[in-house]
PDB file of N, CA and C in Angstrom:
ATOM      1  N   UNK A   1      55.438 -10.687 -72.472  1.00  0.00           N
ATOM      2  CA  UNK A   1      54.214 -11.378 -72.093  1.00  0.00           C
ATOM      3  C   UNK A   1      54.280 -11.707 -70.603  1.00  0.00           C
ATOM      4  N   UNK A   2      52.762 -11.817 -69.977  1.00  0.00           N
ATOM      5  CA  UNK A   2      53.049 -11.877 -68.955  1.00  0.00           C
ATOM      6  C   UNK A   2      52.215 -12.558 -68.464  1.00  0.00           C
ATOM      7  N   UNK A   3      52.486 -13.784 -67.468  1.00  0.00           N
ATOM      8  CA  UNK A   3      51.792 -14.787 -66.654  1.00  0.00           C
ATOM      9  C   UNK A   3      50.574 -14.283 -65.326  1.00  0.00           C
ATOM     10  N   UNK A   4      49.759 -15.025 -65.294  1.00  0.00           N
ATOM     11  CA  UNK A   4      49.575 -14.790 -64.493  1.00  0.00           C
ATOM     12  C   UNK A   4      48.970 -16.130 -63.552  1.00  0.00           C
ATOM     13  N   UNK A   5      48.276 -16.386 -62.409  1.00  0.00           N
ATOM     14  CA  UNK A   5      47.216 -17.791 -61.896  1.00  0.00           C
ATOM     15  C   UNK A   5      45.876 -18.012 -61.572  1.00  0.00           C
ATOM     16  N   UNK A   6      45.361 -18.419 -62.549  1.00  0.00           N
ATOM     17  CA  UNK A   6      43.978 -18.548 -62.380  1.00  0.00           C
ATOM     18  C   UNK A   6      43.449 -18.881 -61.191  1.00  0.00           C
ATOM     19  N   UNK A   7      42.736 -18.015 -60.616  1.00  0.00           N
ATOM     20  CA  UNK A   7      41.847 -18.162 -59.281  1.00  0.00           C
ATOM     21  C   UNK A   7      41.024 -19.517 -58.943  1.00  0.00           C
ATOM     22  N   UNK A   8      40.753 -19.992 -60.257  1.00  0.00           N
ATOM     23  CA  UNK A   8      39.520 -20.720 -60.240  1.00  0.00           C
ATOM     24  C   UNK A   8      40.631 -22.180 -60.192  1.00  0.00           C
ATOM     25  N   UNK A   9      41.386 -22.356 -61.276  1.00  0.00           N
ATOM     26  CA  UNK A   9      41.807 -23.807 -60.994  1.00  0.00           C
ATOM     27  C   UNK A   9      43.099 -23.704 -61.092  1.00  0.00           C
ATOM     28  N   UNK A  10      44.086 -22.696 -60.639  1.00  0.00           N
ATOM     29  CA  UNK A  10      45.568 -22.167 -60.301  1.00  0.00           C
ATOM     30  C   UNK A  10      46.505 -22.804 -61.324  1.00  0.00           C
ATOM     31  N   UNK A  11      45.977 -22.654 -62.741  1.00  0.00           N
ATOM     32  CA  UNK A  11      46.384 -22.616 -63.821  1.00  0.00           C
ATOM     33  C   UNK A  11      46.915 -21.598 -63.946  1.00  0.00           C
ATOM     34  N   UNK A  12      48.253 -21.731 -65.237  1.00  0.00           N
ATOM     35  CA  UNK A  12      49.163 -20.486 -65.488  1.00  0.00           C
ATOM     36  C   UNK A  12      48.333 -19.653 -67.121  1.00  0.00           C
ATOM     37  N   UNK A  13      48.362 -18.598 -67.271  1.00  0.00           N
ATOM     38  CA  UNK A  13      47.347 -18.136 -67.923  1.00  0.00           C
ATOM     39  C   UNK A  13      48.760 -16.833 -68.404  1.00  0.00           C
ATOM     40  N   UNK A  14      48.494 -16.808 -69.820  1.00  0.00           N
ATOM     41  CA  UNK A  14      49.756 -15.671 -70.779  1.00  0.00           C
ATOM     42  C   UNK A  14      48.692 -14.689 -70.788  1.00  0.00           C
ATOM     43  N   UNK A  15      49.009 -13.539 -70.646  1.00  0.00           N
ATOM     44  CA  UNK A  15      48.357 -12.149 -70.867  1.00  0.00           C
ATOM     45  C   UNK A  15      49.156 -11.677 -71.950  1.00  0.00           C
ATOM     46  N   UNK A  16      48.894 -11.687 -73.098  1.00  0.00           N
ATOM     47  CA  UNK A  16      49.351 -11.337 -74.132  1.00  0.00           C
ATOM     48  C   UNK A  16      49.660  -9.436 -74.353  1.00  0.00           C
ATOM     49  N   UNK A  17      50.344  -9.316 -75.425  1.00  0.00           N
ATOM     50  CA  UNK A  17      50.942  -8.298 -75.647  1.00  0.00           C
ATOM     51  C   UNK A  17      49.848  -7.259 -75.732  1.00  0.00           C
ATOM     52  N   UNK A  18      49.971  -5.790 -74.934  1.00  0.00           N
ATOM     53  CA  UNK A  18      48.438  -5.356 -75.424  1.00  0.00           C
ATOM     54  C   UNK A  18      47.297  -5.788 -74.425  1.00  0.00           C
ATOM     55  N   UNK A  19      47.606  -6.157 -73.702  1.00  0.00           N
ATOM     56  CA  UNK A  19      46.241  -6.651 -72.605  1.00  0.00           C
ATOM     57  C   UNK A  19      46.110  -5.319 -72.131  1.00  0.00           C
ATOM     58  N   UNK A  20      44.845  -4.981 -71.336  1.00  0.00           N
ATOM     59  CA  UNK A  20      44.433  -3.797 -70.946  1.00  0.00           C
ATOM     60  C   UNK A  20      43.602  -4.087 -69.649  1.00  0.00           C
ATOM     61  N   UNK A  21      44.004  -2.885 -68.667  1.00  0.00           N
ATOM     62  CA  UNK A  21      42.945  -3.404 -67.054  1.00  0.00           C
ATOM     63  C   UNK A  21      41.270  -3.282 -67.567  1.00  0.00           C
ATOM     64  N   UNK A  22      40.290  -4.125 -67.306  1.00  0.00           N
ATOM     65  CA  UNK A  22      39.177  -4.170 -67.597  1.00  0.00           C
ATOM     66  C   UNK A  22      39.182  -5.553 -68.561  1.00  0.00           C
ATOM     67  N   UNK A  23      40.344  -5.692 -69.449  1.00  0.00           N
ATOM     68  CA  UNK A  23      39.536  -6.816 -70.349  1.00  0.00           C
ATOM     69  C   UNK A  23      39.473  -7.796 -70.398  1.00  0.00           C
ATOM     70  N   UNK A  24      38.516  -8.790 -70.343  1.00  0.00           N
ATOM     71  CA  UNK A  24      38.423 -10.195 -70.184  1.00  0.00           C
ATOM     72  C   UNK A  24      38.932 -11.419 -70.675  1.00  0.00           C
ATOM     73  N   UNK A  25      39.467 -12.397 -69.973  1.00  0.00           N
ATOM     74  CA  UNK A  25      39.992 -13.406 -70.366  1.00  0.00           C
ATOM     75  C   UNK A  25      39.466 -14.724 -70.150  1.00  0.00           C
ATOM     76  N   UNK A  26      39.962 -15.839 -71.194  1.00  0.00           N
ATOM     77  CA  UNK A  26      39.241 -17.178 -70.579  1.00  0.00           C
ATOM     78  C   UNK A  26      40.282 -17.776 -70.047  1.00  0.00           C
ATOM     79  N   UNK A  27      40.278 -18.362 -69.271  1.00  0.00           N
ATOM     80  CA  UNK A  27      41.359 -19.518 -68.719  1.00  0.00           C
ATOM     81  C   UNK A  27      41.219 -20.808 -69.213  1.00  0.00           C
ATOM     82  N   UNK A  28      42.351 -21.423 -70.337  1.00  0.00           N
ATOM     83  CA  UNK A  28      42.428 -21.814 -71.547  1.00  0.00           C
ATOM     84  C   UNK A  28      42.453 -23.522 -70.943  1.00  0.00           C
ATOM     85  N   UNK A  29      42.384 -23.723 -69.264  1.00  0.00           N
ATOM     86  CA  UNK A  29      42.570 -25.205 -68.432  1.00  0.00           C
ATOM     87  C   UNK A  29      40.843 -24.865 -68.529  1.00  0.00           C
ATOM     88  N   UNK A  30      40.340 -24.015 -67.596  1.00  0.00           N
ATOM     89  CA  UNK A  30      38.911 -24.590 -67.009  1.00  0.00           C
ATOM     90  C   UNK A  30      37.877 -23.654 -67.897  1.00  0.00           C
ATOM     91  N   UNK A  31      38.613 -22.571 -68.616  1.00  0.00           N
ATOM     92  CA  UNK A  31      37.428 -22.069 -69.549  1.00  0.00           C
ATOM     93  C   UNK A  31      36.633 -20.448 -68.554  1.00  0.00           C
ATOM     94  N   UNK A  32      37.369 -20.467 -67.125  1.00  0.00           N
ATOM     95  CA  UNK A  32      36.327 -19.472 -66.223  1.00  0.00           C
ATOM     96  C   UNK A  32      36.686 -17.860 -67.380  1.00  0.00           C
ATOM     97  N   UNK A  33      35.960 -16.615 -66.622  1.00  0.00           N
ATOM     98  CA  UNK A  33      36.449 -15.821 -67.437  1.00  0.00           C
ATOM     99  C   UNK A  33      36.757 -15.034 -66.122  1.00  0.00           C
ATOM    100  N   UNK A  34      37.918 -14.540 -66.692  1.00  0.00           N
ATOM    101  CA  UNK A  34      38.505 -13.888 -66.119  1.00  0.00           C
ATOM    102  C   UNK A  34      38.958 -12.241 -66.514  1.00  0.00           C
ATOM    103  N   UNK A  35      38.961 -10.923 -65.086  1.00  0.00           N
ATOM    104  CA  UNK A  35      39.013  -9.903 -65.603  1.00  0.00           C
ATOM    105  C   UNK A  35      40.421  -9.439 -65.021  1.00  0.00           C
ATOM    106  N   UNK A  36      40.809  -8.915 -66.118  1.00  0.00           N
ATOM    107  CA  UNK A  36      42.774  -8.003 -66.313  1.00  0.00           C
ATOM    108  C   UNK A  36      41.931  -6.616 -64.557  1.00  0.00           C
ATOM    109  N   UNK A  37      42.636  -6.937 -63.768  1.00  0.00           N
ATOM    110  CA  UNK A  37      43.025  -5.730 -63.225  1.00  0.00           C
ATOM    111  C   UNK A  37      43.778  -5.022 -62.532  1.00  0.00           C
ATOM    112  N   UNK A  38      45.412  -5.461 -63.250  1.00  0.00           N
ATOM    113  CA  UNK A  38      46.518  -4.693 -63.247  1.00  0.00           C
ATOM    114  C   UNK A  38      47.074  -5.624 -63.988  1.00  0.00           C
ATOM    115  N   UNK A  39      48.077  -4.413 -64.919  1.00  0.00           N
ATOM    116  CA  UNK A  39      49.328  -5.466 -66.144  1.00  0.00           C
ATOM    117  C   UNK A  39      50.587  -5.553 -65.574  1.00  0.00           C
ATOM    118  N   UNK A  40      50.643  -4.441 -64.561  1.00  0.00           N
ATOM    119  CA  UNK A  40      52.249  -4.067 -63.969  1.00  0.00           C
ATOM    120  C   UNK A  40      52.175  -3.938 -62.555  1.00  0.00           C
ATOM    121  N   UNK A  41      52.015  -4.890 -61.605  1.00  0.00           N
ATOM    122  CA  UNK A  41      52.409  -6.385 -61.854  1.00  0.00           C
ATOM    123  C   UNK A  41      50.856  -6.707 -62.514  1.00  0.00           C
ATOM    124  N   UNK A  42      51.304  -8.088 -63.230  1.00  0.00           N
ATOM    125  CA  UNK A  42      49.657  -8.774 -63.863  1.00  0.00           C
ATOM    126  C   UNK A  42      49.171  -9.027 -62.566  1.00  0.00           C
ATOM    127  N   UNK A  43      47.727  -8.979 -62.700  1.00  0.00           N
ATOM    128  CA  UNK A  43      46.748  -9.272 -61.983  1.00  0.00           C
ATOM    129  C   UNK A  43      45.342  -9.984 -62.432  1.00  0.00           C
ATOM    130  N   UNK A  44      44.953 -10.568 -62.022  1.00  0.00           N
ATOM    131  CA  UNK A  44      42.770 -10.998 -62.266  1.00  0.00           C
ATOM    132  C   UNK A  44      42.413 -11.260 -61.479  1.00  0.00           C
ATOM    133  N   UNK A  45      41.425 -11.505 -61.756  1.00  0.00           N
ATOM    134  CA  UNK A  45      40.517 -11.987 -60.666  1.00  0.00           C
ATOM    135  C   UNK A  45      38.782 -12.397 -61.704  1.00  0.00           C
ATOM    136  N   UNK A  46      38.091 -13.657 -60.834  1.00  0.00           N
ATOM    137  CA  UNK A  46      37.168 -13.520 -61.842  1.00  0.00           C
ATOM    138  C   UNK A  46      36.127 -12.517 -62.305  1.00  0.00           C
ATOM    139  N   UNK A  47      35.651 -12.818 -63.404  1.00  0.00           N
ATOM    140  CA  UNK A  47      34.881 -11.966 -64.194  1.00  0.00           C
ATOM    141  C   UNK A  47      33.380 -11.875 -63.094  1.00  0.00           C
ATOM    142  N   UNK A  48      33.073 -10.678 -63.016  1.00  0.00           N
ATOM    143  CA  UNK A  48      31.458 -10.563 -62.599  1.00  0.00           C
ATOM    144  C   UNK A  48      30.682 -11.697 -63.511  1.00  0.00           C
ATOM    145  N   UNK A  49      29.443 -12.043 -63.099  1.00  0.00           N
ATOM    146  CA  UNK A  49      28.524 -12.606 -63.712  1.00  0.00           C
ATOM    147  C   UNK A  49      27.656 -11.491 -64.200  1.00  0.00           C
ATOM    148  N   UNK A  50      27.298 -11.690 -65.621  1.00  0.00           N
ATOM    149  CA  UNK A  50      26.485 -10.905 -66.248  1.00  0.00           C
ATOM    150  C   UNK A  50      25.307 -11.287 -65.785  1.00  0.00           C
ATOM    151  N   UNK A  51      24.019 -10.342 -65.210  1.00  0.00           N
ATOM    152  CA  UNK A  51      22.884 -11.216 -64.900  1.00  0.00           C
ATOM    153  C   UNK A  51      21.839 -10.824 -66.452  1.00  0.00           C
ATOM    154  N   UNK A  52      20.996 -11.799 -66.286  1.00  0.00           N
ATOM    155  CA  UNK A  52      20.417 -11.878 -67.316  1.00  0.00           C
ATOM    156  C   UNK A  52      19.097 -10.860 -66.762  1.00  0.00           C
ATOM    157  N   UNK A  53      18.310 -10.024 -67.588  1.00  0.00           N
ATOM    158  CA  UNK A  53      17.005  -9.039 -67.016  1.00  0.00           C
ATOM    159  C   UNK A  53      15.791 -10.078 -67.878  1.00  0.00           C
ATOM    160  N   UNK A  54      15.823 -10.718 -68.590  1.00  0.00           N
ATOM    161  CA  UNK A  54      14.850 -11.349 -68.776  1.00  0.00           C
ATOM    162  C   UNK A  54      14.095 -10.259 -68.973  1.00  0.00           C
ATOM    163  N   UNK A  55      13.770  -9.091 -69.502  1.00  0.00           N
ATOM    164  CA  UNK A  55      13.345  -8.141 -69.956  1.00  0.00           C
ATOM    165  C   UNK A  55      12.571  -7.617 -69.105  1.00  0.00           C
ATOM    166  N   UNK A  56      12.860  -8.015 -67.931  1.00  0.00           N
ATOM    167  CA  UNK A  56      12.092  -7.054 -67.120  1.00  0.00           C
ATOM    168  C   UNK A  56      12.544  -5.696 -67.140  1.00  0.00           C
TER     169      UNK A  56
END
């Protein structure tokens, strides 16, 4: 398993067994989400914001 530090509030955050670059995480102190992008060494950074289209 592998550590990594949350950007948002430099909390320590486990990347569990099986994590993959692309997939999202929450940071389990402030809740941000966060995206895997590298396991070897771990890496994130935060998640894009999904925008909403409001159906346009």
């Amino acid at each position: 398993m592998s550590t990594v530090t949350c950007p948002e509030c430099e909390a320590e955050v486990n990347l569990t067994e099986g994590t993959e670059v692309g997939e999202i995480i929450v940071c389990s102190d402030c809740g941000v989400d966060l995206e895997v992008t590298s396991v070897d060494p771990a890496a994130v950074q935060l998640a894009p914001m999904e925008q909403e289209d409001w159906g346009e």
